[in-house]
C-alpha atoms as a PDB file:
ATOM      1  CA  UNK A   1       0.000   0.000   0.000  1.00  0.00           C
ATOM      2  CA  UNK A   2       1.581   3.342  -0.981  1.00  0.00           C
ATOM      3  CA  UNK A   3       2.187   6.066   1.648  1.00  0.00           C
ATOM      4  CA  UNK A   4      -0.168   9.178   1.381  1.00  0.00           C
ATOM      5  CA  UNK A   5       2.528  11.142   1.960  1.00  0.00           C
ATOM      6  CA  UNK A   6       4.807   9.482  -0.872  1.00  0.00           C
ATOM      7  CA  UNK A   7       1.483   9.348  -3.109  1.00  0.00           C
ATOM      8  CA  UNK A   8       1.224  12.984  -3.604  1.00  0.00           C
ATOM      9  CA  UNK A   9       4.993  13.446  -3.972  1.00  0.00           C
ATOM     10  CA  UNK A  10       6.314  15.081  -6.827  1.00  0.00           C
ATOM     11  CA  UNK A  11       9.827  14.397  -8.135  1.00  0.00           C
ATOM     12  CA  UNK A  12      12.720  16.573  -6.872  1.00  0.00           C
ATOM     13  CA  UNK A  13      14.244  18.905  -9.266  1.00  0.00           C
ATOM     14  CA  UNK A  14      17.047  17.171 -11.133  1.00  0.00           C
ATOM     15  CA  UNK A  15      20.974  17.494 -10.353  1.00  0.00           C
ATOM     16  CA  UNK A  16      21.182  18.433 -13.980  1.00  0.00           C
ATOM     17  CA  UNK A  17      19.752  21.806 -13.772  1.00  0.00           C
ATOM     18  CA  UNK A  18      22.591  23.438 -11.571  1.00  0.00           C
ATOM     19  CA  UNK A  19      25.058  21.659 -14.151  1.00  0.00           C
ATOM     20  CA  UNK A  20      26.044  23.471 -16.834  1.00  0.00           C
ATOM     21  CA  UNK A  21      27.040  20.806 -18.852  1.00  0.00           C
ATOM     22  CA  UNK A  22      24.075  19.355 -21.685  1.00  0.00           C
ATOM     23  CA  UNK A  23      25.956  16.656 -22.608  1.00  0.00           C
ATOM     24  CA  UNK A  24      29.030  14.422 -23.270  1.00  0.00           C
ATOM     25  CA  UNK A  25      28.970  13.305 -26.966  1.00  0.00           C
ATOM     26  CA  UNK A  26      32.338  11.578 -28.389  1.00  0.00           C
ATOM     27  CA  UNK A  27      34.769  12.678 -25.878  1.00  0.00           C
ATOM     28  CA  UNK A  28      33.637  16.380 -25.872  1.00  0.00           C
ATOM     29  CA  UNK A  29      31.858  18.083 -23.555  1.00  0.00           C
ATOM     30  CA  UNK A  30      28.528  20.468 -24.833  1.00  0.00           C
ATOM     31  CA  UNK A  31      27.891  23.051 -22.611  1.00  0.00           C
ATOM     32  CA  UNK A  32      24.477  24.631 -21.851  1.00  0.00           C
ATOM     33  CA  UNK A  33      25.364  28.020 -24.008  1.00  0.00           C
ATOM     34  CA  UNK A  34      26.553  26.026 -26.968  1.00  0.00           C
ATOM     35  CA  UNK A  35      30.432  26.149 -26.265  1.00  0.00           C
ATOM     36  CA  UNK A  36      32.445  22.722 -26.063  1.00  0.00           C
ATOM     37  CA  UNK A  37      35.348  21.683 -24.507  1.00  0.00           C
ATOM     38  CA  UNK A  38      37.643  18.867 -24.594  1.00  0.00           C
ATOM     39  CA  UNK A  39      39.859  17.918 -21.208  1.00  0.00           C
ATOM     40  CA  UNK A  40      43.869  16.624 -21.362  1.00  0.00           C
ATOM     41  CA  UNK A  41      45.337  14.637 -18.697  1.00  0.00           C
ATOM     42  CA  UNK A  42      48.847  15.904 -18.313  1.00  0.00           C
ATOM     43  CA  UNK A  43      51.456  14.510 -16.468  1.00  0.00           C
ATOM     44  CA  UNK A  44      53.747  16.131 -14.384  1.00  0.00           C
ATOM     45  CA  UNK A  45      57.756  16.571 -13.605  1.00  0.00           C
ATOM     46  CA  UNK A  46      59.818  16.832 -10.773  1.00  0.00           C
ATOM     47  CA  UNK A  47      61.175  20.675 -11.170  1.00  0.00           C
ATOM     48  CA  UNK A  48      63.240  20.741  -8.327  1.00  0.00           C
ATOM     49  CA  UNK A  49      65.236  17.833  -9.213  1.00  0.00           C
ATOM     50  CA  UNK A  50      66.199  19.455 -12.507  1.00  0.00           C
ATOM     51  CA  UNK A  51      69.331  21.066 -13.300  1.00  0.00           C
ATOM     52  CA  UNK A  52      69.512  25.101 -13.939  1.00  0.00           C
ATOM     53  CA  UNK A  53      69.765  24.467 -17.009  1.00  0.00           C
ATOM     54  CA  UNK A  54      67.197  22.372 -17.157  1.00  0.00           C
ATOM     55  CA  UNK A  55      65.014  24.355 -15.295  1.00  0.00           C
ATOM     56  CA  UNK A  56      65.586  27.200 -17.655  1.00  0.00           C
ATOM     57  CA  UNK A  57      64.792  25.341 -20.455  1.00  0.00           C
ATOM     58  CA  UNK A  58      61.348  24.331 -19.039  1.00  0.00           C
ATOM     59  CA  UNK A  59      60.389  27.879 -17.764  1.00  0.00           C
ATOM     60  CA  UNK A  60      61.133  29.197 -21.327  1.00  0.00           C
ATOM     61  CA  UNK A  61      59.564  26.916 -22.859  1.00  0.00           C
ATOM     62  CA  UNK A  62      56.567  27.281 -20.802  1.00  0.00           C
ATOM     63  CA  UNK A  63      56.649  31.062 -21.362  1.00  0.00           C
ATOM     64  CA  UNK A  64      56.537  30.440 -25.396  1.00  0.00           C
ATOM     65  CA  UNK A  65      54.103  27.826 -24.895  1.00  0.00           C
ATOM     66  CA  UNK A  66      51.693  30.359 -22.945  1.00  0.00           C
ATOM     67  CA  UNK A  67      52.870  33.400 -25.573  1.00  0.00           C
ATOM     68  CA  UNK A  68      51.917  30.943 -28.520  1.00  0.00           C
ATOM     69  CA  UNK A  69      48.244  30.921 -27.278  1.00  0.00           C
ATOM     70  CA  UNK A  70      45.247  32.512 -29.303  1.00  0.00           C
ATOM     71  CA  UNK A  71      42.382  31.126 -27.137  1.00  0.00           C
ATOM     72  CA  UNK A  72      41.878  30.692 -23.210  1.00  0.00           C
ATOM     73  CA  UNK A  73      42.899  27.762 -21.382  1.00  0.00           C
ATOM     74  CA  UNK A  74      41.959  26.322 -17.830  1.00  0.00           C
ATOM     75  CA  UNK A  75      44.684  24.489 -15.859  1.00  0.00           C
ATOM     76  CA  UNK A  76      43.164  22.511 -12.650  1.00  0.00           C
ATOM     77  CA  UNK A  77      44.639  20.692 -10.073  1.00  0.00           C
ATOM     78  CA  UNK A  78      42.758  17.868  -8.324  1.00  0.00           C
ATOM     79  CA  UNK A  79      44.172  16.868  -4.745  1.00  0.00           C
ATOM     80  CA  UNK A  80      42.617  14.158  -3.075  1.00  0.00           C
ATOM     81  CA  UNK A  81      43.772  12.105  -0.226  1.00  0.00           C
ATOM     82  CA  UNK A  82      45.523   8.163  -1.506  1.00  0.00           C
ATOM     83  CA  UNK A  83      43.900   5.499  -1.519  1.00  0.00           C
ATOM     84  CA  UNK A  84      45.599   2.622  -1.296  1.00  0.00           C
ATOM     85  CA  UNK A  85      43.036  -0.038   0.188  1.00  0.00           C
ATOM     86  CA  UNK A  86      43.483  -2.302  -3.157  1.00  0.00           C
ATOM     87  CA  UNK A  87      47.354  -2.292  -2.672  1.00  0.00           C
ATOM     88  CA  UNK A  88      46.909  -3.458   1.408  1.00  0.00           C
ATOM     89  CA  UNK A  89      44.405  -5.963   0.500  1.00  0.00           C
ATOM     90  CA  UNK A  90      46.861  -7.146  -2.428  1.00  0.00           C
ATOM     91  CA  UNK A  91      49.689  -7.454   0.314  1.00  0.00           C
ATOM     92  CA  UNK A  92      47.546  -9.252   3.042  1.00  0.00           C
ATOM     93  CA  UNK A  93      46.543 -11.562   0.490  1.00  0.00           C
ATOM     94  CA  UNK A  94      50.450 -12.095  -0.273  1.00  0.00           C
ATOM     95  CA  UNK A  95      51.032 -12.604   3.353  1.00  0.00           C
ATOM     96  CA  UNK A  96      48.258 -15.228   3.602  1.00  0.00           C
ATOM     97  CA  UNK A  97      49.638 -17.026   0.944  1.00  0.00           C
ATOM     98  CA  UNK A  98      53.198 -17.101   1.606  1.00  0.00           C
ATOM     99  CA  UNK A  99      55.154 -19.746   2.629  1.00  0.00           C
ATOM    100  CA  UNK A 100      58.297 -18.587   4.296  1.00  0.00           C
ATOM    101  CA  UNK A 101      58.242 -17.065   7.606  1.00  0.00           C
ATOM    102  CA  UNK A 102      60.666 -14.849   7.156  1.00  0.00           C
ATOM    103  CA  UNK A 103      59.172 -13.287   3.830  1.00  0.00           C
ATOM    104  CA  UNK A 104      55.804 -13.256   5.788  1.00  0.00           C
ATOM    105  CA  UNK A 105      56.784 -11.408   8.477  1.00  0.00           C
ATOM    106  CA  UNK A 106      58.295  -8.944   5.987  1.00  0.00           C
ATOM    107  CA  UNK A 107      55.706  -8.525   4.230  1.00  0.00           C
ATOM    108  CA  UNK A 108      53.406  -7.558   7.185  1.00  0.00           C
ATOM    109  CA  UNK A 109      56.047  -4.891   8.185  1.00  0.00           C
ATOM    110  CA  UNK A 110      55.924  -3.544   5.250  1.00  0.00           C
ATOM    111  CA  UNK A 111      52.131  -3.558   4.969  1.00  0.00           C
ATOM    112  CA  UNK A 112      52.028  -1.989   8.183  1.00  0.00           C
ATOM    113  CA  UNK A 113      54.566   0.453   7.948  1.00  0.00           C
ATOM    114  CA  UNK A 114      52.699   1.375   3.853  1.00  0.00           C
ATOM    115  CA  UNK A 115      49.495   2.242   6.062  1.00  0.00           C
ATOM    116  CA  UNK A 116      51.263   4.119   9.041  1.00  0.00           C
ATOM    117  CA  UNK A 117      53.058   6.547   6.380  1.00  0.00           C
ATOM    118  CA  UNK A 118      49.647   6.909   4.558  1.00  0.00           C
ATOM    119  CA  UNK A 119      47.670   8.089   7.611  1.00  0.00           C
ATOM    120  CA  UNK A 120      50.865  10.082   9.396  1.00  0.00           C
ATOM    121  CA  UNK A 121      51.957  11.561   6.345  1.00  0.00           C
ATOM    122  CA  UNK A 122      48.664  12.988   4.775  1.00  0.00           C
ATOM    123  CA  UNK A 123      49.597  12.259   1.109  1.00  0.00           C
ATOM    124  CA  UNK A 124      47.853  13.615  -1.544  1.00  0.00           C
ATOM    125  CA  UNK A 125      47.797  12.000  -5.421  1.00  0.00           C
ATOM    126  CA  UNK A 126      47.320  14.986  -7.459  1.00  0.00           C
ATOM    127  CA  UNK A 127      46.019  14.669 -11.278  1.00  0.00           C
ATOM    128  CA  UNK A 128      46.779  17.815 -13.381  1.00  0.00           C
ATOM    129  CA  UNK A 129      44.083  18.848 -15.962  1.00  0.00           C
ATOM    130  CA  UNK A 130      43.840  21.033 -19.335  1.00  0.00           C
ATOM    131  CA  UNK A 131      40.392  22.426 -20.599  1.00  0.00           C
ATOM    132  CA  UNK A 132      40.317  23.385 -24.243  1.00  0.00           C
ATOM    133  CA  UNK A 133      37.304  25.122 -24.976  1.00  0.00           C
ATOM    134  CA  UNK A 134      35.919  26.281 -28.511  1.00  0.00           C
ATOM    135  CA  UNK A 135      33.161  28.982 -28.958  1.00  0.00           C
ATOM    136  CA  UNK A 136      31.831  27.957 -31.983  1.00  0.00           C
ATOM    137  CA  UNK A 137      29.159  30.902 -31.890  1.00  0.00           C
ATOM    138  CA  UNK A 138      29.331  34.600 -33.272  1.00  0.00           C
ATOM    139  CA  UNK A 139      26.297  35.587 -32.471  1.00  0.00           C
ATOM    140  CA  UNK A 140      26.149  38.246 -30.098  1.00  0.00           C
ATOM    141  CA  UNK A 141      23.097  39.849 -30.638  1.00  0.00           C
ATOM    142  CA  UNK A 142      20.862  36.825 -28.353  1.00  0.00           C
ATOM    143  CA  UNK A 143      18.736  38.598 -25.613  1.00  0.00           C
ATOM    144  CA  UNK A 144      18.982  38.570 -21.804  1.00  0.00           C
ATOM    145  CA  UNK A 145      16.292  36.645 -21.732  1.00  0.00           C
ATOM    146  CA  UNK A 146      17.120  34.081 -24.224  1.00  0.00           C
ATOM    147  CA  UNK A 147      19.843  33.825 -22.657  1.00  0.00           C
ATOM    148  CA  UNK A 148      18.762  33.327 -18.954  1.00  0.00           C
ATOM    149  CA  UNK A 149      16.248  31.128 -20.269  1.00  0.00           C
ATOM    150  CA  UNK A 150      18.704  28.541 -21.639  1.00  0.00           C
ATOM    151  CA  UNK A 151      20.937  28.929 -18.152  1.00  0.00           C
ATOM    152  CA  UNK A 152      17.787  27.941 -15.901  1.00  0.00           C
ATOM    153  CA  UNK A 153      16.287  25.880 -18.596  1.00  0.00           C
ATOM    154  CA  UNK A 154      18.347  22.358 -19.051  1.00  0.00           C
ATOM    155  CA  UNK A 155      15.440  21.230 -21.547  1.00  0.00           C
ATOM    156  CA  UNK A 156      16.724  24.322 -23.825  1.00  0.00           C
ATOM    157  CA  UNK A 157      20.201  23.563 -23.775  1.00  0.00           C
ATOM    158  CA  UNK A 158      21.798  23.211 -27.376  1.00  0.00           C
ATOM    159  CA  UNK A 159      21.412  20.685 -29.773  1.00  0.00           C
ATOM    160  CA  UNK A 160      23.790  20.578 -32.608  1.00  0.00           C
ATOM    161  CA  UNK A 161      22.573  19.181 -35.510  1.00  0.00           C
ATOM    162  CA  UNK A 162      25.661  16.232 -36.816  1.00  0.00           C
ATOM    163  CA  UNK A 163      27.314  18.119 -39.490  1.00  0.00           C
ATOM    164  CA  UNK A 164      27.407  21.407 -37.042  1.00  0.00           C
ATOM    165  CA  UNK A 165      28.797  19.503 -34.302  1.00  0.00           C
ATOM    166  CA  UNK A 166      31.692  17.504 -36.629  1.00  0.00           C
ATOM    167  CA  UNK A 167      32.921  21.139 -37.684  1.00  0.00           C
ATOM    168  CA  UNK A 168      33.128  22.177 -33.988  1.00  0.00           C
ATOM    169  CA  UNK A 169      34.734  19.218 -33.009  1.00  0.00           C
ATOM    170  CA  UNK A 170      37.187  19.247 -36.012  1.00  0.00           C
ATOM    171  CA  UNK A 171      37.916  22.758 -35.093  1.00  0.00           C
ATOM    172  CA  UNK A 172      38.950  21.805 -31.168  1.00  0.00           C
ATOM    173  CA  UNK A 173      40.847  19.136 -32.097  1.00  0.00           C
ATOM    174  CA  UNK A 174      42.945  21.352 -33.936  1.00  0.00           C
ATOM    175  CA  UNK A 175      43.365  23.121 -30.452  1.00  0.00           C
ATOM    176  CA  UNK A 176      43.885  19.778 -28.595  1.00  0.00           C
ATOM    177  CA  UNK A 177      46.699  19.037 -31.005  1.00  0.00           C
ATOM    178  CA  UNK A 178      48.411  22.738 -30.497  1.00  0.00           C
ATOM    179  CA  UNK A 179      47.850  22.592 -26.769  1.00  0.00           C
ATOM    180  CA  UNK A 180      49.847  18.831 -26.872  1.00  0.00           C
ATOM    181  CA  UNK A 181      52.271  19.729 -28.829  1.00  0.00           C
ATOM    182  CA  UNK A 182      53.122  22.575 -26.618  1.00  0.00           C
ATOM    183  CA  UNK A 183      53.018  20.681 -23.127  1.00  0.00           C
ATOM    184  CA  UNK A 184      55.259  18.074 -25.395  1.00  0.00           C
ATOM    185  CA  UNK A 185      58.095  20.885 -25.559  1.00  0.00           C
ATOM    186  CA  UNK A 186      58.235  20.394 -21.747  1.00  0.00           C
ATOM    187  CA  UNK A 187      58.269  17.235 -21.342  1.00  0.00           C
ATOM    188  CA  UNK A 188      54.534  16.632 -20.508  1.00  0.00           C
ATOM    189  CA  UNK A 189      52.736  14.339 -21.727  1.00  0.00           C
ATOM    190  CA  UNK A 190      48.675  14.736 -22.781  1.00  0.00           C
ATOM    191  CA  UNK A 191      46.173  12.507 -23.366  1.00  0.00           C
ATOM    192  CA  UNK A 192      42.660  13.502 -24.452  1.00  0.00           C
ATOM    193  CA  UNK A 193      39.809  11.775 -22.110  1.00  0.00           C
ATOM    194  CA  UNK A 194      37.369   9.692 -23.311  1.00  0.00           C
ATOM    195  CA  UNK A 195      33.505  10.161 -22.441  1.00  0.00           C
ATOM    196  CA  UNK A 196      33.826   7.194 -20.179  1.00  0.00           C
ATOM    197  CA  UNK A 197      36.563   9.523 -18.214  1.00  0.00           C
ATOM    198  CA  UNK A 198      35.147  12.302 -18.259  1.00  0.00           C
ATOM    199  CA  UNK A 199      31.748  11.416 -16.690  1.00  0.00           C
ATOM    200  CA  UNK A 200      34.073   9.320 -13.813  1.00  0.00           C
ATOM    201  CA  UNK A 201      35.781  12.878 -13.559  1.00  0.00           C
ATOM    202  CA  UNK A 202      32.769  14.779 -12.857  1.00  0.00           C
ATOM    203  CA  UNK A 203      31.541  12.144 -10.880  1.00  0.00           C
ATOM    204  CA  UNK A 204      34.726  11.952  -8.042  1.00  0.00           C
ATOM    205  CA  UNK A 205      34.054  15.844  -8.252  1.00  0.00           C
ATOM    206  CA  UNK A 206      30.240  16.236  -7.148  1.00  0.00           C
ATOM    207  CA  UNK A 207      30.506  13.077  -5.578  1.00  0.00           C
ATOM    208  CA  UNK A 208      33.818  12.759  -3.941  1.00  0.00           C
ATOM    209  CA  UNK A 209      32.616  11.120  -0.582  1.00  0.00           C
ATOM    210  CA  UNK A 210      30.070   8.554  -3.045  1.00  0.00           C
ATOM    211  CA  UNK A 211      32.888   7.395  -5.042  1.00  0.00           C
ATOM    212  CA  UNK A 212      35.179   5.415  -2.588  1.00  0.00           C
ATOM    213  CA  UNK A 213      32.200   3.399  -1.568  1.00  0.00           C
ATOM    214  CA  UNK A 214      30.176   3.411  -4.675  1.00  0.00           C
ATOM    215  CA  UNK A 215      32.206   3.152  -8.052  1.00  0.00           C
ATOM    216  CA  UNK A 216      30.452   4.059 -11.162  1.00  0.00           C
ATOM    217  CA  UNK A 217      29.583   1.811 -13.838  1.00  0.00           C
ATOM    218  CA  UNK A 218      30.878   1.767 -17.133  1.00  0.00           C
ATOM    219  CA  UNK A 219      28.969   4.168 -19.633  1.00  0.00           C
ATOM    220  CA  UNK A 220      27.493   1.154 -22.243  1.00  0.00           C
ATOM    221  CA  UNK A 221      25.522  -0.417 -18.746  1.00  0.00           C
ATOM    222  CA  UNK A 222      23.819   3.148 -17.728  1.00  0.00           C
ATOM    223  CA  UNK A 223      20.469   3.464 -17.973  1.00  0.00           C
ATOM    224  CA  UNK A 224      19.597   6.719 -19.064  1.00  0.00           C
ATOM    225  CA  UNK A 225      16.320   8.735 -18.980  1.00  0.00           C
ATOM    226  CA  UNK A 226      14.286   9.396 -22.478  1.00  0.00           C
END
């Protein structure tokens, strides 16, 4: 028997609406006022342990890189505390399993000393991030209201039609590639995510407590709303 008070109930408003993302088609993200953007994962380098010259090198190169730029760029830094649960299970399991005292007792040290510098030591795993966005509109003359409209509005966010949205996506790659070969002169590496990363991304970012506990399926086994 349903609950009165569930009967009457109407659905909450949607997560989506305070999003400002419409949609993630082929590894590009469509944003709510028609812009896209595509996201790099870049690696990172140890600058201290360079040499001068070394260092040099890298902060000119960066300077040219940044100098060699016709279009805006976002550079984020996640920080999040390491997990390494899946590595201490992998070791107990080892420890189970092995036949040698010795090695077992070593291994136990080490498993417990692994957690002990994990909790003590407060370290972070940071991922380093590149937005590439592309404005593929020139129309300037859209109203306020229009324009609020499609910002409060998810069910008016922009549909590109196929051939619109392979132009805008040809033109960002042709950022992607400048933007790689760029980090490339510093010895960064850059890899483009797919759609399958990208919605994981967002998801550890509105849902960082969620996604310890609760990992997210793969993209082809979602079940999305018509």
């Amino acid at each position: 028997m349903q609950s009165p008070k569930l009967a009457g109930a109407k659905p909450g408003v949607p997560s989506q609406r305070y999003l400002d993302i419409a949609e993630i088609k082929e590894d590009i993200i469509i944003m709510k006022d028609g812009t896209i953007r595509a996201v790099l994962l870049v690696s990172s380098i140890n600058f201290a342990l360079k040499s001068m010259d070394e260092q040099n090198a890298i902060v000119q190169a960066y300077m040219q890189f940044l100098n060699g730029l016709d279009f805006p760029i976002q550079i984020v830094i996640q920080s999040r505390r390491m997990n390494i649960d899946d590595y201490l299970r992998k070791l107990g399991e080892s420890e189970k399993t092995q036949t040698n005292e010795l090695l077992r007792r070593q291994i136990s040290d080490y498993r417990d000393f692994v957690k002990w510098l994990v909790e003590t030591g407060d370290i972070m795993q940071k991922k380093f991030f590149v937005t590439v966005p592309l404005d593929p509109s020139t129309d300037k003359q859209k109203g306020f209201f229009a324009r609020l409209s499609e910002i409060l509005t998810p069910s008016v966010a922009i549909h590109l039609s196929d051939a619109k949205f392979r132009k805008n996506k040809e033109s960002l790659m042709l950022r992607v590639n400048s933007i790689t070969s760029g980090l490339q002169s510093m010895s960064l590496n850059a890899v483009m995510l797919d759609t399958q990363s990208l919605i994981e991304l967002f998801y550890t970012v509105y849902n960082p407590e969620l996604f310890e506990s609760q990992r997210m399926t793969a993209t082809g086994k979602l079940q999305l709303e018509g």
